[in-house]
N, C-alpha and C. Protein backbone atom coordinates (compact mmCIF):
# COMPACT_ATOMS: atom_id res chain seq x y z
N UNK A 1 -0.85 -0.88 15.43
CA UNK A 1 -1.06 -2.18 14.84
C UNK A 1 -2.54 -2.39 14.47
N UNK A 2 -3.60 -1.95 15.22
CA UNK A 2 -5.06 -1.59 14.63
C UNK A 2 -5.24 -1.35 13.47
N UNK A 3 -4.68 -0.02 12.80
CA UNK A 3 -4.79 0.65 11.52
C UNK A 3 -4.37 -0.73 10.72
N UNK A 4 -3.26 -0.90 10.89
CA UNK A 4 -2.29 -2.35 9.99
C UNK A 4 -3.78 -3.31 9.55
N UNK A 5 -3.79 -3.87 11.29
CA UNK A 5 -5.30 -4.79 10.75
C UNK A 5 -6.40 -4.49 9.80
N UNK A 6 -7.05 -3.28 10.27
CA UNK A 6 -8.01 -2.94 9.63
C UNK A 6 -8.07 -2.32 8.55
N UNK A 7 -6.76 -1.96 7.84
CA UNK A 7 -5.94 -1.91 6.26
C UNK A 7 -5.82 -3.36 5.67
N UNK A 8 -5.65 -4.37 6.31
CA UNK A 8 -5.35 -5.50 6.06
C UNK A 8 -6.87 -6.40 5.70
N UNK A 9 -7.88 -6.35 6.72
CA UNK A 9 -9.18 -6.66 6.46
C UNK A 9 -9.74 -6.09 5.27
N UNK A 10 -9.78 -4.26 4.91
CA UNK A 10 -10.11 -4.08 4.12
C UNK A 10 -9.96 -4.41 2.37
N UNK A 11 -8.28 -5.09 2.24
CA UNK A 11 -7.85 -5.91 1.47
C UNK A 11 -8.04 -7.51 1.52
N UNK A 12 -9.03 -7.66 2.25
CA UNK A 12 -9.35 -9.03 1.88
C UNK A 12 -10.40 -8.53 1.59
N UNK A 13 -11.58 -8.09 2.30
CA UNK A 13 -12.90 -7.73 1.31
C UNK A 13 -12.17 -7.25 -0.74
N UNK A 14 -11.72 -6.04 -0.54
CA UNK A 14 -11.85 -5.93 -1.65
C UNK A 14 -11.01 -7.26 -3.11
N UNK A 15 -10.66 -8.17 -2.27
CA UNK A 15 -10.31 -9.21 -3.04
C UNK A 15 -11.35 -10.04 -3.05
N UNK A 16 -12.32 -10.31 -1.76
CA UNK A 16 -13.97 -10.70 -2.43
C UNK A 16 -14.62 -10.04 -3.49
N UNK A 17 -14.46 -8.96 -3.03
CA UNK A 17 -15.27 -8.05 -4.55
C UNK A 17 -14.73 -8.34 -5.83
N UNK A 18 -13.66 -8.36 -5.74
CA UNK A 18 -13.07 -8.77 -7.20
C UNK A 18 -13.43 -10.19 -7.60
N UNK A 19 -13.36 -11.03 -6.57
CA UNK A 19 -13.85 -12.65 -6.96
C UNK A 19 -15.35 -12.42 -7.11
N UNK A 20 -16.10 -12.13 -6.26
CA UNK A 20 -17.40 -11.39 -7.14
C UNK A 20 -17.41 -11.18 -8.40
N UNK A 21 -16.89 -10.32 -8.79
CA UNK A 21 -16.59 -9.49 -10.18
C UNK A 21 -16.57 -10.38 -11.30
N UNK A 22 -15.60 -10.98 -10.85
CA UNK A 22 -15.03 -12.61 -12.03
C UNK A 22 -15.99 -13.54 -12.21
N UNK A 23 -16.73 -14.06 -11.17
CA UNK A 23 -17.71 -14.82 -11.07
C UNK A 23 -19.54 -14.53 -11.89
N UNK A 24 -19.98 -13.26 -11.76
CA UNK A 24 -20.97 -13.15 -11.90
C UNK A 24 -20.82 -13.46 -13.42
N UNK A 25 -21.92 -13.50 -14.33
CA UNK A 25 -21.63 -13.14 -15.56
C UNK A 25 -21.58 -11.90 -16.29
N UNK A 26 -21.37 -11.49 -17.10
CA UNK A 26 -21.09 -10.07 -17.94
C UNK A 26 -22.56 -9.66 -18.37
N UNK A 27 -22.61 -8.05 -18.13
CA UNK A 27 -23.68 -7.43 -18.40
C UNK A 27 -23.43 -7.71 -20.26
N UNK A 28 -24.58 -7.56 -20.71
CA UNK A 28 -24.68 -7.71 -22.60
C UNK A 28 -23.66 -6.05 -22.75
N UNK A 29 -23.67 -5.19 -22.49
CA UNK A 29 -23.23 -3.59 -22.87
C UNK A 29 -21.66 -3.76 -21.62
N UNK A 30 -21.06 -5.00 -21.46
CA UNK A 30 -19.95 -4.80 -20.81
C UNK A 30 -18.91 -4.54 -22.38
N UNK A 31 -17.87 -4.28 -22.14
CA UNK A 31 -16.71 -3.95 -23.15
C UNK A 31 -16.13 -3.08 -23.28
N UNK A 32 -15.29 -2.76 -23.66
CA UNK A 32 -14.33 -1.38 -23.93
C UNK A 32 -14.15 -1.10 -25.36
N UNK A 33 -13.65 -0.17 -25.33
CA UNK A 33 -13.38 0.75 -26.58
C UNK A 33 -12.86 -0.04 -27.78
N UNK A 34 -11.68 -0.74 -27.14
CA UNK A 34 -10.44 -1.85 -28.14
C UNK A 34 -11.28 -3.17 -28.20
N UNK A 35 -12.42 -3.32 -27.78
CA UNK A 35 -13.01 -5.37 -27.30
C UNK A 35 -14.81 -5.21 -26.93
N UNK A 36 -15.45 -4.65 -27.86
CA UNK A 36 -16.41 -4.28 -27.60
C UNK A 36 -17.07 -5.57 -27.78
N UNK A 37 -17.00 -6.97 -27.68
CA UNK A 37 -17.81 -8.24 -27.55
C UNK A 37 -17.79 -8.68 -26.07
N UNK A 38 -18.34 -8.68 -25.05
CA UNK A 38 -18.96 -8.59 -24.47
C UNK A 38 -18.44 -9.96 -23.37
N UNK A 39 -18.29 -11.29 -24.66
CA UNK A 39 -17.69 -12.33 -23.77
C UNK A 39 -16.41 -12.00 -23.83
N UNK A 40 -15.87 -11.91 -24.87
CA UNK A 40 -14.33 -11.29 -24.77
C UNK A 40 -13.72 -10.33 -24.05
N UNK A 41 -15.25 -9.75 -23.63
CA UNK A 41 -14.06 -9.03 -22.70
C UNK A 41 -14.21 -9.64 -21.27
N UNK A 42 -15.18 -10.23 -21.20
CA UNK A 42 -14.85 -11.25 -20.28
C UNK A 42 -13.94 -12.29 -19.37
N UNK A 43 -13.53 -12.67 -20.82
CA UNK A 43 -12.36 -13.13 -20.76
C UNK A 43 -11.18 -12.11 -20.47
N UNK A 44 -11.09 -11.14 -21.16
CA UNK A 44 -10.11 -10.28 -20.70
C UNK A 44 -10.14 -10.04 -19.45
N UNK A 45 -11.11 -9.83 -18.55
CA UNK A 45 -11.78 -9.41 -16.94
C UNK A 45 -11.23 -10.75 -16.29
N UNK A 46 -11.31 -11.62 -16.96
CA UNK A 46 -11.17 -12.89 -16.03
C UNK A 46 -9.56 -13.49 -15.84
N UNK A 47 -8.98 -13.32 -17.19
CA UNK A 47 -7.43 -13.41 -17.20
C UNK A 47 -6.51 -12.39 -16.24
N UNK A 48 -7.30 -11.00 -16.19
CA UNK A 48 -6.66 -9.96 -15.51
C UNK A 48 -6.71 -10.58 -14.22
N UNK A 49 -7.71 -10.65 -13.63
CA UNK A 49 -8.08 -10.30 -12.48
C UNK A 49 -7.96 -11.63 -11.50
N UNK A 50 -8.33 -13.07 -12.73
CA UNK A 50 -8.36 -14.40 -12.27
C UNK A 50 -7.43 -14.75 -12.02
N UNK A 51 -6.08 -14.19 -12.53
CA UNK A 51 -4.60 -14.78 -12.23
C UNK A 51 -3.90 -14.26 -11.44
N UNK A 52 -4.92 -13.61 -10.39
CA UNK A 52 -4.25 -12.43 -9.83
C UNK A 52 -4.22 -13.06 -8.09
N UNK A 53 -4.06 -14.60 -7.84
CA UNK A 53 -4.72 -14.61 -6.57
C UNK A 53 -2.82 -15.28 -5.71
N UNK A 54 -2.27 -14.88 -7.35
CA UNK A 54 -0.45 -15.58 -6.22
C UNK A 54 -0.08 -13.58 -6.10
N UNK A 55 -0.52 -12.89 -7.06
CA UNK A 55 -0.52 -11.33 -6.65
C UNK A 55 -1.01 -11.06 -5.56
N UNK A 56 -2.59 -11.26 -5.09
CA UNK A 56 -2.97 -10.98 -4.02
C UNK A 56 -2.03 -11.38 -2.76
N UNK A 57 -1.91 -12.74 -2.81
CA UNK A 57 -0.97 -12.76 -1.98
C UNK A 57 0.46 -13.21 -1.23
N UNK A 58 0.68 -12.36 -2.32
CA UNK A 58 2.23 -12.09 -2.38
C UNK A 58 1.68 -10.43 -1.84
N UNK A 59 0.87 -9.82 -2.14
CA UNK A 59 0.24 -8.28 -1.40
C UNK A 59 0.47 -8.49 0.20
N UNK A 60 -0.97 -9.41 -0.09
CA UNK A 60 -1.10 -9.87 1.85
C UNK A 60 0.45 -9.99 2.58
N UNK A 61 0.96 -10.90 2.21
CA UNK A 61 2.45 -11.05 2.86
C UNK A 61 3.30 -9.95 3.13
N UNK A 62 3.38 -9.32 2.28
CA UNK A 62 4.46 -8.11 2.28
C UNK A 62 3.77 -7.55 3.08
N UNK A 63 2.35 -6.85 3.00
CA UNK A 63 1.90 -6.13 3.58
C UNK A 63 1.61 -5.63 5.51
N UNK A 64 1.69 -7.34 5.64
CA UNK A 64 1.84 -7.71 7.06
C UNK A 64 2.80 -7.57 7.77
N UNK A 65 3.79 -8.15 6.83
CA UNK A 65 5.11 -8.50 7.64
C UNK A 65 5.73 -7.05 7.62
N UNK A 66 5.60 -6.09 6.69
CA UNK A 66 6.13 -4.71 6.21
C UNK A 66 5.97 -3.57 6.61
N UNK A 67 4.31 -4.03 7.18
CA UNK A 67 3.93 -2.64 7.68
C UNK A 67 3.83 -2.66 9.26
N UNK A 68 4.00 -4.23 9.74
CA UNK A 68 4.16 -4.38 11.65
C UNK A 68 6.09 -4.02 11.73
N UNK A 69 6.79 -4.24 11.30
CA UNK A 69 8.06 -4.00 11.05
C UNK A 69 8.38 -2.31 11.49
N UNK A 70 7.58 -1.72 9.76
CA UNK A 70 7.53 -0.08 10.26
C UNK A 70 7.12 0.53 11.17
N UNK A 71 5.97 -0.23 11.71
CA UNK A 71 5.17 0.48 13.10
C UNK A 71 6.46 0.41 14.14
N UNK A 72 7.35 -1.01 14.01
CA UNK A 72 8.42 -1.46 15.17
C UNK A 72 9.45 0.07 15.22
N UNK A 73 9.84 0.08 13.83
CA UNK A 73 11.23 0.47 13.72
C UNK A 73 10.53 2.30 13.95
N UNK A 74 9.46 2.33 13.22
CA UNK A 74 9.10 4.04 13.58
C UNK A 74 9.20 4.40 14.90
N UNK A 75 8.60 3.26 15.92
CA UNK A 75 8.54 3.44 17.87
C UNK A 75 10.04 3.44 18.14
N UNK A 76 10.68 3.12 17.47
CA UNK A 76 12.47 2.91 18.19
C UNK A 76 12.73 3.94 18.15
N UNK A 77 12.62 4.57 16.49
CA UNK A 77 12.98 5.71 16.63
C UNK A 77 12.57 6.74 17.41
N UNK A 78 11.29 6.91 17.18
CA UNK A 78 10.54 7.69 17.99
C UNK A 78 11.26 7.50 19.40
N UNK A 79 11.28 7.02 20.02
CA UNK A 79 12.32 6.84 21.41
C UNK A 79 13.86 7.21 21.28
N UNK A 80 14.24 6.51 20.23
CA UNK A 80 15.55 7.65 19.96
C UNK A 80 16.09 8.40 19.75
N UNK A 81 14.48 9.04 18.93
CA UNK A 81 14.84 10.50 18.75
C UNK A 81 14.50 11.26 19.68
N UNK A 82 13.91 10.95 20.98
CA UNK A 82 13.13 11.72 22.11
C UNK A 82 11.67 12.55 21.78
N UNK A 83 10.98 11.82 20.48
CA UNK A 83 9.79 12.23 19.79
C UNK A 83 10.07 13.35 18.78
N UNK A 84 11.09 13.88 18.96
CA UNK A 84 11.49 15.29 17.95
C UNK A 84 12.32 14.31 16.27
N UNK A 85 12.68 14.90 15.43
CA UNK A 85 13.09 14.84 13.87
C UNK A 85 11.69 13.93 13.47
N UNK A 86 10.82 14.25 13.26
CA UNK A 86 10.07 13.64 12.78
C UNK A 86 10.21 12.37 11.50
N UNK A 87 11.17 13.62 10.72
CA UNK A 87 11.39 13.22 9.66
C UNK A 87 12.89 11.82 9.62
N UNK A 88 13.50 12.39 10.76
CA UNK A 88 14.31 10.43 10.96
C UNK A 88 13.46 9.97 10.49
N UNK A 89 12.30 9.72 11.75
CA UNK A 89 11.32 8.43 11.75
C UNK A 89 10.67 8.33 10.28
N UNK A 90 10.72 9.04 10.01
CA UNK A 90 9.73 8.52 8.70
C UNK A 90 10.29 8.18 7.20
N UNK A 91 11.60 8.81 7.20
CA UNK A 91 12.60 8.16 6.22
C UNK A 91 13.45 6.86 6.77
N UNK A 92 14.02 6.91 7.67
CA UNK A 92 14.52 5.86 8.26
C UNK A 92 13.76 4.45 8.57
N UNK A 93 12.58 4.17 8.80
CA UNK A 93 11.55 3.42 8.89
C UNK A 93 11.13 2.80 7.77
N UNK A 94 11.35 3.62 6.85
CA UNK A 94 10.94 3.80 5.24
C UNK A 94 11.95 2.67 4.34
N UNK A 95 13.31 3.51 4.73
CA UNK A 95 13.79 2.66 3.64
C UNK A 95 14.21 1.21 3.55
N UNK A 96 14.06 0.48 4.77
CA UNK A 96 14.53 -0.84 5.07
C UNK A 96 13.40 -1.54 4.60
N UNK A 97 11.91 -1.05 5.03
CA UNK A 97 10.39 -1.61 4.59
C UNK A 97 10.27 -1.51 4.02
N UNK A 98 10.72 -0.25 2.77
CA UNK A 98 9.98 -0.39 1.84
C UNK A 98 11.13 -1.39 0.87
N UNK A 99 11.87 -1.41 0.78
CA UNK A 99 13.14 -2.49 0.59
C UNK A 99 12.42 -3.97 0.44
N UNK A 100 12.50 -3.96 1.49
CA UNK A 100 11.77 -5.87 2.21
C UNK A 100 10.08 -5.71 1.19
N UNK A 101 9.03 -4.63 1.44
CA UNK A 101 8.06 -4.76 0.59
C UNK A 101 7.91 -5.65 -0.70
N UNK A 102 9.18 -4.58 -1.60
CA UNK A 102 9.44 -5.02 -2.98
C UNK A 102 10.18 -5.98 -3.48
N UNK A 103 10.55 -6.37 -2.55
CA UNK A 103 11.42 -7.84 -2.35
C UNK A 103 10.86 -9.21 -2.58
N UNK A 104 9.97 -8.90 -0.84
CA UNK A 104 8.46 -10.11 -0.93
C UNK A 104 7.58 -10.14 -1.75
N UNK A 105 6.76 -9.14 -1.98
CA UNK A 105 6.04 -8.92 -2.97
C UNK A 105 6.76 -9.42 -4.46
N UNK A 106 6.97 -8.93 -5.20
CA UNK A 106 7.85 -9.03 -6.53
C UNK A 106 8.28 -10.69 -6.51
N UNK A 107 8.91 -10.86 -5.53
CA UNK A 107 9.40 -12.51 -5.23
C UNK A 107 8.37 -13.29 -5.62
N UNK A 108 7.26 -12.94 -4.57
CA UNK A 108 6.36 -14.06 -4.19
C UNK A 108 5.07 -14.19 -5.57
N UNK A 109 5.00 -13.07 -6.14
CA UNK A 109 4.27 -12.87 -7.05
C UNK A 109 4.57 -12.82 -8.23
N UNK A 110 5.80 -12.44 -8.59
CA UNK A 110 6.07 -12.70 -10.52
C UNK A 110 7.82 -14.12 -10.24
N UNK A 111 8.26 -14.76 -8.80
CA UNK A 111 9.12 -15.31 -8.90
C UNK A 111 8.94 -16.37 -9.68
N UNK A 112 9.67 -17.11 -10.31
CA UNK A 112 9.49 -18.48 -10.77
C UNK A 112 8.73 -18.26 -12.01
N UNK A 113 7.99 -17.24 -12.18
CA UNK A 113 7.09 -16.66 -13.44
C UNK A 113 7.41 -16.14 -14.93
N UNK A 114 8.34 -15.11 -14.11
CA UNK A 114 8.96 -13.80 -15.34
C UNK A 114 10.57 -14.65 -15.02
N UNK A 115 11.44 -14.31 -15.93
CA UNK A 115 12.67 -14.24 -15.31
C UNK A 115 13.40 -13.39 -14.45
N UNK A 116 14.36 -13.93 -14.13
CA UNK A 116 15.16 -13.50 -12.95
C UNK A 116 15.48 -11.75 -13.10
N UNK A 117 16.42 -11.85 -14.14
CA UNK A 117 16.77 -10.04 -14.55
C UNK A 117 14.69 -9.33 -14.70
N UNK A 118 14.23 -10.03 -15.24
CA UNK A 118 12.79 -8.63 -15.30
C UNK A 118 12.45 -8.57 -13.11
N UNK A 119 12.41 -9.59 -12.89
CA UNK A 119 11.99 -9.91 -11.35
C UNK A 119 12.75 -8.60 -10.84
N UNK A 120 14.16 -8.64 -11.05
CA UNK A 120 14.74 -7.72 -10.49
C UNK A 120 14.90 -6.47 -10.74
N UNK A 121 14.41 -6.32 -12.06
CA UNK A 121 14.10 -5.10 -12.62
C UNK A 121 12.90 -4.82 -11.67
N UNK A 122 11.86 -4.62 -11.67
CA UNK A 122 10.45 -4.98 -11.15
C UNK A 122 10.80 -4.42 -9.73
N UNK A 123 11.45 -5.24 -9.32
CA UNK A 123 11.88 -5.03 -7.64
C UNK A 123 12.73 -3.51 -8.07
N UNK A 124 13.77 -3.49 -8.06
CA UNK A 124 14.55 -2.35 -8.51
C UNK A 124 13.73 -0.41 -8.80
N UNK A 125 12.74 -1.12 -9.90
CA UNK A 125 11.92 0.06 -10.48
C UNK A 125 10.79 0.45 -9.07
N UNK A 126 10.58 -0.71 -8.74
CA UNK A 126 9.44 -0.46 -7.02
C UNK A 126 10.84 0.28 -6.14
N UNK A 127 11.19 -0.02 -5.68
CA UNK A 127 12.22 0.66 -4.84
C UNK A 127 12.77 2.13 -4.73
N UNK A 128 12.92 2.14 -6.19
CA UNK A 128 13.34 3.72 -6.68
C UNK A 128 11.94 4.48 -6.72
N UNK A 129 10.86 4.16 -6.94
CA UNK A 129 9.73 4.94 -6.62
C UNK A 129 8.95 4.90 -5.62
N UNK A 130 9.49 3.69 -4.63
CA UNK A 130 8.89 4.09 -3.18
C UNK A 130 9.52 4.76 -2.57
N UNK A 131 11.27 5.27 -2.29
CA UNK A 131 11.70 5.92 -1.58
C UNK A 131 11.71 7.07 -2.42
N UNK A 132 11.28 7.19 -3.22
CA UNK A 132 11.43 9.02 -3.68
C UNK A 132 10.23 9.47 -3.54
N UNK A 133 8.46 8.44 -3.11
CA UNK A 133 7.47 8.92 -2.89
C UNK A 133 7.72 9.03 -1.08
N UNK A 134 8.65 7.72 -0.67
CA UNK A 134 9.10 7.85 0.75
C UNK A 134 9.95 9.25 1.29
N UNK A 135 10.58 9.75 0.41
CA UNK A 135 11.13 10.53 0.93
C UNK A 135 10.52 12.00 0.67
N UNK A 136 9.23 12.20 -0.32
CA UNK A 136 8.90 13.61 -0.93
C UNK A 136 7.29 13.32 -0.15
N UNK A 137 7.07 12.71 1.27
CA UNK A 137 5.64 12.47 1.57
C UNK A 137 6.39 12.55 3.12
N UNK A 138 7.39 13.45 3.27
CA UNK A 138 8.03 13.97 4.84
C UNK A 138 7.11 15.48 5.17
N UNK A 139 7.09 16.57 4.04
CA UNK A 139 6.37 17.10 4.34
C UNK A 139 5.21 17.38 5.12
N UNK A 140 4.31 16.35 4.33
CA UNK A 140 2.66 15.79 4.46
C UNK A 140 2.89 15.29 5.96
N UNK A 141 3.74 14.43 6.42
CA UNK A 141 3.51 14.23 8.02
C UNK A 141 3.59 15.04 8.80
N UNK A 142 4.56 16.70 8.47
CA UNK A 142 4.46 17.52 9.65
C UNK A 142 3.39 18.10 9.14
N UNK A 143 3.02 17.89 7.98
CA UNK A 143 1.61 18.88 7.99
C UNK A 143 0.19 18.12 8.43
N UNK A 144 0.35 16.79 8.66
CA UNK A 144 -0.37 16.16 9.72
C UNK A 144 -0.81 16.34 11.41
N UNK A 145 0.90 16.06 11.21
CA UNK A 145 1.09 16.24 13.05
C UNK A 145 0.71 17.84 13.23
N UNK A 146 0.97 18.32 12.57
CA UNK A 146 0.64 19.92 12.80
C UNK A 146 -1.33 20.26 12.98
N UNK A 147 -1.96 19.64 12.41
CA UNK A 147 -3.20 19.32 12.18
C UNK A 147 -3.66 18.93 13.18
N UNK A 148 -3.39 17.95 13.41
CA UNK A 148 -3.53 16.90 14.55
C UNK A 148 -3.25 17.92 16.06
N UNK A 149 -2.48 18.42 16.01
CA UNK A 149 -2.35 19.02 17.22
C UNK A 149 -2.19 20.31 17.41
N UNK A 150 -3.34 20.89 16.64
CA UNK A 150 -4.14 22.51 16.33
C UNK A 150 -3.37 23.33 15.90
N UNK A 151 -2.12 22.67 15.60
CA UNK A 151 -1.46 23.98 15.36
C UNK A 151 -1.88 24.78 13.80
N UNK A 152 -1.98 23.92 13.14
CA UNK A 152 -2.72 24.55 11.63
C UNK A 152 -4.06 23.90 11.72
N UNK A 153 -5.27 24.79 12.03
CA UNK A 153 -6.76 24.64 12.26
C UNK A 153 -7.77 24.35 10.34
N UNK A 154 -7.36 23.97 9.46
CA UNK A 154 -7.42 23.51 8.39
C UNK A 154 -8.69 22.91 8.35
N UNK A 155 -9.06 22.16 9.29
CA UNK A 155 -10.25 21.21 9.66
C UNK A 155 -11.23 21.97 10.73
N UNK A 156 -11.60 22.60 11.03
CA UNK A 156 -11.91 23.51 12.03
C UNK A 156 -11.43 23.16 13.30
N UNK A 157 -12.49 22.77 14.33
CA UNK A 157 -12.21 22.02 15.64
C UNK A 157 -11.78 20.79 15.12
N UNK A 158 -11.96 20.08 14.79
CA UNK A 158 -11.89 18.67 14.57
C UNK A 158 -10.86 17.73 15.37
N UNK A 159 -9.80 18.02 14.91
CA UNK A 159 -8.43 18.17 16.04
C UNK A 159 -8.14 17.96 17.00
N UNK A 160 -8.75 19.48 16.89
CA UNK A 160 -7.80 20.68 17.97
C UNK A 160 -8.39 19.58 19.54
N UNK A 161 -7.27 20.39 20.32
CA UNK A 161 -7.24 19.60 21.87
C UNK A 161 -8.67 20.55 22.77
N UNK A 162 -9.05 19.77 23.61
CA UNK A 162 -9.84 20.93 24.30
C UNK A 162 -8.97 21.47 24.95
N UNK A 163 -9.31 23.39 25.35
CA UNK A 163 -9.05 24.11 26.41
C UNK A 163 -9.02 23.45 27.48
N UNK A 164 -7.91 24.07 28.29
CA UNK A 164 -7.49 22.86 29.76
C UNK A 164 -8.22 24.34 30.44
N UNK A 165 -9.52 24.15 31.53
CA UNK A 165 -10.05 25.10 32.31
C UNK A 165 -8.86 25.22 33.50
């Protein structure tokens, strides 16, 4: 639940930075390729980014409630599986959260906004690409845990456990 927090803190700073961002005024050589006037793109910077604070958090929300959930349901498993299938825990954990994620999120942030069929499109299209990044990022954890506990030395010592004298 640490990591959660301090994933969670670090998304409120970088939503200061962005209100930073919006706030200061525009360098004279700000612009892009398509909007090379300088206030205009200003405005473009400010529409993006300024309308972005029922996004932010509709982020925050999901993010809290989504990722203390997974920590829950990963420890169950982890106990039910007797610490072994790794990969239960990490698909199984996966697909209910990441479910509820795109739910809250999507809801809380384009509801009442976009219509109903795009909302659910939206939600729908998040779903199908979190569990196929959820389910093709099983690998990467045993090649973690494997890391983590010397068995593949990748990192040098870093890891690895000390020698028990």
């Amino acid at each position: 639940h640490r990591m959660i927090f301090i994933a969670f803190i670090t998304q409120i700073l970088m939503s200061i930075f962005i209100w930073f961002s919006i706030e200061i005024p525009a360098a004279p050589f700000w612009g892009f390729d398509w909007l090379s006037d300088p206030v205009e793109a200003q405005k473009f910077w400010l529409n993006f980014f300024g309308s972005t604070i029922r996004i932010t958090i509709a982020s925050w929300i999901s993010f809290i409630i989504t990722e203390n959930l997974d920590a829950i349901l990963f420890a169950k498993l982890k106990k039910w599986t007797k610490n072994k299938n790794l990969w239960i825990r990490n698909v199984f954990s996966d697909i209910p959260t990441l479910a509820l994620d795109s739910i809250l999120f999507v809801s809380i942030a384009f509801g009442g906004i976009l219509p109903l069929e795009v909302v659910l499109s939206i939600i729908w299209g998040q779903l199908l690409t979190k569990w196929f990044f959820g389910i093709i990022d099983t690998p990467f954890m045993y090649l973690s845990r494997y890391i983590i506990n010397g068995k593949i030395n990748l990192l040098g010592n870093l890891f690895a456990k000390p020698a028990k004298e």
